[in-house]
C-alpha atoms as a PDB file:
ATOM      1  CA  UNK A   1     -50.946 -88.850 -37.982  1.00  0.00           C
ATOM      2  CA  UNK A   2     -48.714 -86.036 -39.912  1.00  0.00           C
ATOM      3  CA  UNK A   3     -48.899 -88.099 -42.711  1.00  0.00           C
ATOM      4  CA  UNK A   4     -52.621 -88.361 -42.903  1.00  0.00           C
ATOM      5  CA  UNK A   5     -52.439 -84.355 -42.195  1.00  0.00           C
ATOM      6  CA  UNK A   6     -50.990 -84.222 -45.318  1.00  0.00           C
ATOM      7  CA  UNK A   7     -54.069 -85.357 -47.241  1.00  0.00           C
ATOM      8  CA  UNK A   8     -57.004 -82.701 -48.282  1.00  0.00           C
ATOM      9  CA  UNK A   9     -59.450 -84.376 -47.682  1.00  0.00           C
ATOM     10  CA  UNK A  10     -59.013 -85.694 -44.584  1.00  0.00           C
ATOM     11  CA  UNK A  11     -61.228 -83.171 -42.978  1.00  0.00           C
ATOM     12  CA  UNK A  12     -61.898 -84.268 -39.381  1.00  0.00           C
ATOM     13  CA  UNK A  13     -62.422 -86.983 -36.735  1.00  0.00           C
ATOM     14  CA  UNK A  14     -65.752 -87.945 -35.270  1.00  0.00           C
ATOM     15  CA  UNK A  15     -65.343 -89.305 -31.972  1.00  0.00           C
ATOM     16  CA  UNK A  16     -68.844 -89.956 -31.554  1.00  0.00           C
ATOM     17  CA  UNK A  17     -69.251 -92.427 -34.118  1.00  0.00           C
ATOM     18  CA  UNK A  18     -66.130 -94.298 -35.371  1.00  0.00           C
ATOM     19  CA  UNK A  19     -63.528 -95.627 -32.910  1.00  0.00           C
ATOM     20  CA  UNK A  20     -60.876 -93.297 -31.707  1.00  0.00           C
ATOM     21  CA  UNK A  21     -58.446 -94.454 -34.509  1.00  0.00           C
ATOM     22  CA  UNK A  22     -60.945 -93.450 -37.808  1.00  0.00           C
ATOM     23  CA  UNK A  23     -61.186 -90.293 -39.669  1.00  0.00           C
ATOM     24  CA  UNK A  24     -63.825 -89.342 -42.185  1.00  0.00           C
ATOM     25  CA  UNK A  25     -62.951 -87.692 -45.204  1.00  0.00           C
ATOM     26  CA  UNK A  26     -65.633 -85.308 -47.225  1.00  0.00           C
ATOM     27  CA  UNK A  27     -65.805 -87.826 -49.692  1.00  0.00           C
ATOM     28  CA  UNK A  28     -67.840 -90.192 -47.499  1.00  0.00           C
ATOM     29  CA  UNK A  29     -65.029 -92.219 -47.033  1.00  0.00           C
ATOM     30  CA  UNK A  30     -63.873 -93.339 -43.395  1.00  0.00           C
ATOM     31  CA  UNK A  31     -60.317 -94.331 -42.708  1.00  0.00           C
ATOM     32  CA  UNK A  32     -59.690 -96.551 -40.282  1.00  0.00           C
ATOM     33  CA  UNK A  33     -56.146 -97.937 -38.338  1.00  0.00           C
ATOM     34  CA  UNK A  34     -56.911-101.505 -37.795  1.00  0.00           C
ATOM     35  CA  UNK A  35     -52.965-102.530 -36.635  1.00  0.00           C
ATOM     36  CA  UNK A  36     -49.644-101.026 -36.313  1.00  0.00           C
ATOM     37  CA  UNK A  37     -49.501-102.469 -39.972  1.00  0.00           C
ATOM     38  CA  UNK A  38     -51.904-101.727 -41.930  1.00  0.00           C
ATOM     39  CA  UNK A  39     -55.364-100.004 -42.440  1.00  0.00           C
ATOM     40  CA  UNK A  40     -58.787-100.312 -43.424  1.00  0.00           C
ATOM     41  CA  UNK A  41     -60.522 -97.961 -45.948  1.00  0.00           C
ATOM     42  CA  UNK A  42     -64.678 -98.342 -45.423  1.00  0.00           C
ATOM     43  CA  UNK A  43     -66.769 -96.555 -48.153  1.00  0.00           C
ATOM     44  CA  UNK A  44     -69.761 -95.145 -46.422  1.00  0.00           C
ATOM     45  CA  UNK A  45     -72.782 -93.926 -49.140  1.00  0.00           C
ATOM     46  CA  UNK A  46     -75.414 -93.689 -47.215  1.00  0.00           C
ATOM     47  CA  UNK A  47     -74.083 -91.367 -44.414  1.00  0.00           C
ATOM     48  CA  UNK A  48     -77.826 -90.673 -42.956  1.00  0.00           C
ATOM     49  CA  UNK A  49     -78.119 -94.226 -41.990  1.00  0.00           C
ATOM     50  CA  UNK A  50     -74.523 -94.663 -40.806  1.00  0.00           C
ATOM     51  CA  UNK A  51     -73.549 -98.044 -42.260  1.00  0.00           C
ATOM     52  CA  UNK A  52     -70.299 -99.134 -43.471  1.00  0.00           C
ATOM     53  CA  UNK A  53     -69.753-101.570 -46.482  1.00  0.00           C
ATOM     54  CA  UNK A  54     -66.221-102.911 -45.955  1.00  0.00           C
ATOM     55  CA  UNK A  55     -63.547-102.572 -48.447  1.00  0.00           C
ATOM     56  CA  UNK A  56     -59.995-103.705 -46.889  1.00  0.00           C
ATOM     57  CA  UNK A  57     -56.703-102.242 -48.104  1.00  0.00           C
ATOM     58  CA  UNK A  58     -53.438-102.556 -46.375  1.00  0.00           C
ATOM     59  CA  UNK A  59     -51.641 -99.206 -47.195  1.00  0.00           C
ATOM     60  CA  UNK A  60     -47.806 -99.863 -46.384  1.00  0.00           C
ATOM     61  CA  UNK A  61     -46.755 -96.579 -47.413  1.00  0.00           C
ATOM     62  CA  UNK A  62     -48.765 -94.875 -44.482  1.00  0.00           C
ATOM     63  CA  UNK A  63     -47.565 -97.274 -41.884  1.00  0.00           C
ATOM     64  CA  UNK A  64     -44.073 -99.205 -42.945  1.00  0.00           C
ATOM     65  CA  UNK A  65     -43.599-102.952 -41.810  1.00  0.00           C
ATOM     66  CA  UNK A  66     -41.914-101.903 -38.855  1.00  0.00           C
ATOM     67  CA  UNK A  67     -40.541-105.410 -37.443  1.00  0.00           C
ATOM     68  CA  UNK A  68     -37.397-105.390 -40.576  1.00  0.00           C
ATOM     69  CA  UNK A  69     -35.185-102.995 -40.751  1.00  0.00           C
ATOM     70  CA  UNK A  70     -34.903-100.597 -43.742  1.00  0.00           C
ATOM     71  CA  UNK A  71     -31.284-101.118 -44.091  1.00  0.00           C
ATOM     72  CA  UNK A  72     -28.623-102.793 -42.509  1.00  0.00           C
ATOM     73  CA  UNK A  73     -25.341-101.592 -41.998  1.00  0.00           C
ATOM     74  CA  UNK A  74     -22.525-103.719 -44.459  1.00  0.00           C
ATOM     75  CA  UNK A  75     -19.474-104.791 -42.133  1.00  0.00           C
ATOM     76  CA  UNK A  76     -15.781-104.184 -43.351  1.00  0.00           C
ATOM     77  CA  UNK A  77     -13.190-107.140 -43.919  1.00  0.00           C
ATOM     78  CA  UNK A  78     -10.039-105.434 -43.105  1.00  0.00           C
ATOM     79  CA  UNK A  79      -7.654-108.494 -43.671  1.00  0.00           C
ATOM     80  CA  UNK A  80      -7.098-112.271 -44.783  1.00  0.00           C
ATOM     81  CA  UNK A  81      -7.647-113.456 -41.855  1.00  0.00           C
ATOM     82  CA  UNK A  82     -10.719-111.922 -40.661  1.00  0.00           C
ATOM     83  CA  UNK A  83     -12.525-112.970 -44.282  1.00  0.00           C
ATOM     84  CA  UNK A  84     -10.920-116.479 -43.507  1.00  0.00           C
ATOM     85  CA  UNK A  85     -12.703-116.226 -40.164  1.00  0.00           C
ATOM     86  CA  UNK A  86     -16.170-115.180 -42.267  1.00  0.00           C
ATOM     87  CA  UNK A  87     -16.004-118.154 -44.388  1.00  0.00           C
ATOM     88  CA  UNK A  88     -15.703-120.760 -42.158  1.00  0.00           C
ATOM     89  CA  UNK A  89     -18.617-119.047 -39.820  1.00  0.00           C
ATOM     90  CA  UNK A  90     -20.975-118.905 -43.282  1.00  0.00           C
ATOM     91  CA  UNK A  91     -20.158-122.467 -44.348  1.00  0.00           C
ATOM     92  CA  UNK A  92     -20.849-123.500 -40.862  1.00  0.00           C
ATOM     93  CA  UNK A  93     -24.040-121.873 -40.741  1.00  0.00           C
ATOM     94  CA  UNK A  94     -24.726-122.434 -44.474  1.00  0.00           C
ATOM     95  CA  UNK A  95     -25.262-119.332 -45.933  1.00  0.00           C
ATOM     96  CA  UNK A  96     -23.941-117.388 -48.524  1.00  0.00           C
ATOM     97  CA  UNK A  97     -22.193-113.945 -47.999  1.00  0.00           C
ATOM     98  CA  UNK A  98     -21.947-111.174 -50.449  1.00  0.00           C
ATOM     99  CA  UNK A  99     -18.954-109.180 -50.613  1.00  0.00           C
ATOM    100  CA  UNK A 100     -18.494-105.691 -51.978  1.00  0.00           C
ATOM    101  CA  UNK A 101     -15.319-104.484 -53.479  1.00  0.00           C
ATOM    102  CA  UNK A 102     -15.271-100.855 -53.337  1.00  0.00           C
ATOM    103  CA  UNK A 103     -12.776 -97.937 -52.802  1.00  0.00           C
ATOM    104  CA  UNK A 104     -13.126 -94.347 -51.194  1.00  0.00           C
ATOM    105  CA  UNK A 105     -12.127 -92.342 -54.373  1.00  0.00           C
ATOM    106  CA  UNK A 106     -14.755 -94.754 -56.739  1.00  0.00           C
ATOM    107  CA  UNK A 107     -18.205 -92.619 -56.720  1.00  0.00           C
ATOM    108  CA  UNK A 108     -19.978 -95.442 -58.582  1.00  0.00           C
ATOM    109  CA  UNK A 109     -18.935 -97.488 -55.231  1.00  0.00           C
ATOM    110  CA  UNK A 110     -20.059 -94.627 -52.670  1.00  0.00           C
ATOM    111  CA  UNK A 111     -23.748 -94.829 -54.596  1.00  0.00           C
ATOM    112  CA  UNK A 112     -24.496 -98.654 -54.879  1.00  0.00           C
ATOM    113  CA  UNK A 113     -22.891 -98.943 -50.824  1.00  0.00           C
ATOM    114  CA  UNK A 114     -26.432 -97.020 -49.438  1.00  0.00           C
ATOM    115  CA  UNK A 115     -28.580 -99.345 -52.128  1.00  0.00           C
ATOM    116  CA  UNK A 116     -26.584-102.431 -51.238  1.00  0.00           C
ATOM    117  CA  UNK A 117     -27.372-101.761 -47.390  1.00  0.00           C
ATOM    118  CA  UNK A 118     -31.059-101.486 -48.310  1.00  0.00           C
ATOM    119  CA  UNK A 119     -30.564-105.309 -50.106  1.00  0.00           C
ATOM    120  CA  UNK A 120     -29.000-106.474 -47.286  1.00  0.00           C
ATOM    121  CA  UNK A 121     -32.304-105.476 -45.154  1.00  0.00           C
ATOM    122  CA  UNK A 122     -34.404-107.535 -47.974  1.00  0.00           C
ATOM    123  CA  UNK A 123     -32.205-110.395 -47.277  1.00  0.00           C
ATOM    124  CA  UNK A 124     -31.341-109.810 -43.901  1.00  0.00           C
ATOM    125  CA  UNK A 125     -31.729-113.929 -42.524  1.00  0.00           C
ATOM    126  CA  UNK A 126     -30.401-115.586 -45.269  1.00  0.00           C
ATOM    127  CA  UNK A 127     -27.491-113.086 -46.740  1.00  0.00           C
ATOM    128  CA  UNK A 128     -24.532-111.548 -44.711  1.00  0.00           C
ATOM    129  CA  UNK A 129     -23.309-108.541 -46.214  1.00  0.00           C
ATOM    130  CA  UNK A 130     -19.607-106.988 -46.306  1.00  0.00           C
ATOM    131  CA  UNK A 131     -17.390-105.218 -47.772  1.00  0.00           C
ATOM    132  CA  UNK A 132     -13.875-104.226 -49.041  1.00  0.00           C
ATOM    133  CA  UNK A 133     -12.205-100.808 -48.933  1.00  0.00           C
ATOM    134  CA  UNK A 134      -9.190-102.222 -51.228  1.00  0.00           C
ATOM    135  CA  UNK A 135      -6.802 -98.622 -50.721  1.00  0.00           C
ATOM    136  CA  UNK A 136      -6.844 -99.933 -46.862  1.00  0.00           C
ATOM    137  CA  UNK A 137      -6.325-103.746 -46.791  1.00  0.00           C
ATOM    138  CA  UNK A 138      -3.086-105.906 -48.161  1.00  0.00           C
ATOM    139  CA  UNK A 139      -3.258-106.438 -51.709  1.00  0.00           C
ATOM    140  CA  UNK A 140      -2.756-109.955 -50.840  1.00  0.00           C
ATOM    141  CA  UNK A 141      -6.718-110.243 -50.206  1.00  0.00           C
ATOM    142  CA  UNK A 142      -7.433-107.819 -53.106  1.00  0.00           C
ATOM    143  CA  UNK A 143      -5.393-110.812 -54.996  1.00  0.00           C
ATOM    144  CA  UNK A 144      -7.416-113.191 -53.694  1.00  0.00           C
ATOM    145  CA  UNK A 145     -10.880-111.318 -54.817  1.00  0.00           C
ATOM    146  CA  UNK A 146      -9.411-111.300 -57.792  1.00  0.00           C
ATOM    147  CA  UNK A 147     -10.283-107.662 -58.731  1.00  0.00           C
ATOM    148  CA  UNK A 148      -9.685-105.997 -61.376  1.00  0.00           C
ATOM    149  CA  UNK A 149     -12.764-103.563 -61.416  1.00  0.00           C
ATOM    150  CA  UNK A 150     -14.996-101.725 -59.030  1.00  0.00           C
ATOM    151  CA  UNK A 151     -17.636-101.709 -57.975  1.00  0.00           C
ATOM    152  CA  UNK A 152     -17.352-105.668 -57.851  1.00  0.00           C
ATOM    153  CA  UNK A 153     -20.516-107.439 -55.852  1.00  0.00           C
ATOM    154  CA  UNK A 154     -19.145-111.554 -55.239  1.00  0.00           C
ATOM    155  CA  UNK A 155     -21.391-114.171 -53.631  1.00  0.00           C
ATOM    156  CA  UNK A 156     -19.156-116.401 -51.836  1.00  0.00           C
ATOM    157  CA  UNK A 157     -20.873-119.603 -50.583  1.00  0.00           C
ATOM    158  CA  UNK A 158     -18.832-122.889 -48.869  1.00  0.00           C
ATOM    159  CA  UNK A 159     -15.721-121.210 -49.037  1.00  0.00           C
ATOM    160  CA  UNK A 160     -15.044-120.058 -52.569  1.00  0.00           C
ATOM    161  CA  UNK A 161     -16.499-117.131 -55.119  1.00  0.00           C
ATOM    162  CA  UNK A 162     -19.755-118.752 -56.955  1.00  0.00           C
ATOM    163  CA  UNK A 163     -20.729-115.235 -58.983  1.00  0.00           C
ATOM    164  CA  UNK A 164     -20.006-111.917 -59.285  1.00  0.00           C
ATOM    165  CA  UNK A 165     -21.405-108.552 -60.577  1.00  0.00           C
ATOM    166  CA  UNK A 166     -19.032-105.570 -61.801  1.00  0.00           C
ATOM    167  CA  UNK A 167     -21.067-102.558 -61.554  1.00  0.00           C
ATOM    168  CA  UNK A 168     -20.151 -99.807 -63.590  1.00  0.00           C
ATOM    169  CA  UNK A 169     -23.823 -99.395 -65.171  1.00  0.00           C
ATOM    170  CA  UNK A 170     -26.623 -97.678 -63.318  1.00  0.00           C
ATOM    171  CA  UNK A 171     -26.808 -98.323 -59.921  1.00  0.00           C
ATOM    172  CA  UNK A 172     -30.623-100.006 -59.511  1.00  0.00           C
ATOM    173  CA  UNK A 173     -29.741-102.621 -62.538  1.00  0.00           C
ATOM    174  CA  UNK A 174     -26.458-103.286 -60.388  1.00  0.00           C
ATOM    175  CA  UNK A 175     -28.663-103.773 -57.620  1.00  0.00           C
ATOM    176  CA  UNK A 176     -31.374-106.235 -59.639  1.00  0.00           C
ATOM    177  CA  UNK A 177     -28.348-108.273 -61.628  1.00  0.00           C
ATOM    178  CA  UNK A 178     -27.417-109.095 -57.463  1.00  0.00           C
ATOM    179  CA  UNK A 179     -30.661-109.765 -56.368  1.00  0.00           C
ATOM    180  CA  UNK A 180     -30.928-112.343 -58.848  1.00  0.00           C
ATOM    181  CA  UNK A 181     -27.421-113.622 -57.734  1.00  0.00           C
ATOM    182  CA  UNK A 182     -28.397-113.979 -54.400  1.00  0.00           C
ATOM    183  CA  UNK A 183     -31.963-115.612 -55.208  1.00  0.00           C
ATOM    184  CA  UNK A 184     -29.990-117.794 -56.933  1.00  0.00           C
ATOM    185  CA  UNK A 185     -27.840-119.081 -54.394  1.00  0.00           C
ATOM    186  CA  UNK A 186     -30.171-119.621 -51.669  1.00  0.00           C
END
């Protein structure tokens, strides 16, 4: 409702009328919440004789698809072993994981990790998403990642690398070059 507050023209709520969820603007306009999801606009010309012509529009910027998450937080491999362990769990399951190669000192890294989470939401069934703080693992797994720049985004599917994406252009092509990736893998 503070988000509707927000709007002008929004001037009040008739009870009387409407059901308790509708406003009606000064335009003649009456907005209506028919779900948790979504709304109905009604365009209402002929206020006198109080009848509503429908018009439906789902506004998801008012009220956000609540049942996926906005983000989800990307897990840290920490050793060999524990991305062996990944793997095997992914092939088994038959999905593809994404793994991001990123260090603490690396501000590219820091500001594709927050975008990358938000991905990982979009994908959040058929992707697992991870990543790699190389300054704090053995360079043994860095070796095996075979790194040489960072950011690097890999999709790993049945146990080996398929594709990668070294981002060190802007940050939302980074992000489409690895959507693509992904879409491409599933």
């Amino acid at each position: 409702m503070s988000v509707l507050g927000t709007y002008s023209h929004f001037l009040h709520r008739e009870v009387e009328k409407y059901p308790p969820q509708c406003f009606v603007s000064g335009r003649g306009y009456l907005f209506c919440r028919k779900s948790y999801f979504g709304n109905k606009l009604y365009e209402s010309r002929n206020k006198e004789q109080n009848k509503i012509k429908g018009r439906n529009f789902r506004v998801e910027a008012m009220w956000p698809d609540l049942s996926r998450p906005s983000s989800v937080e990307m897990e840290a491999i920490n050793d060999s072993e524990q991305l062996d362990q990944i793997l095997l769990h992914a092939q088994h399951n038959s999905q593809p994981i994404l793994i991001d190669w990123m260090a603490a000192w690396c501000r590219k890294c820091i500001y594709l990790k927050p975008k990358l989470e938000k991905l990982a939401a979009e994908f959040d069934t058929k992707t697992k998403f991870y990543y790699v703080d190389v300054n704090k693992v053995p360079q043994t797994l860095v070796k095996r990642g075979n790194i040489s720049k960072m950011p690097t985004i890999q999709l790993w599917k049945d146990g080996e690398m398929k594709a990668e994406v070294i981002g060190g252009h802007k940050a939302w092509l980074v992000i489409e070059e690895v959507r693509e990736m992904i879409q491409k893998f599933i």
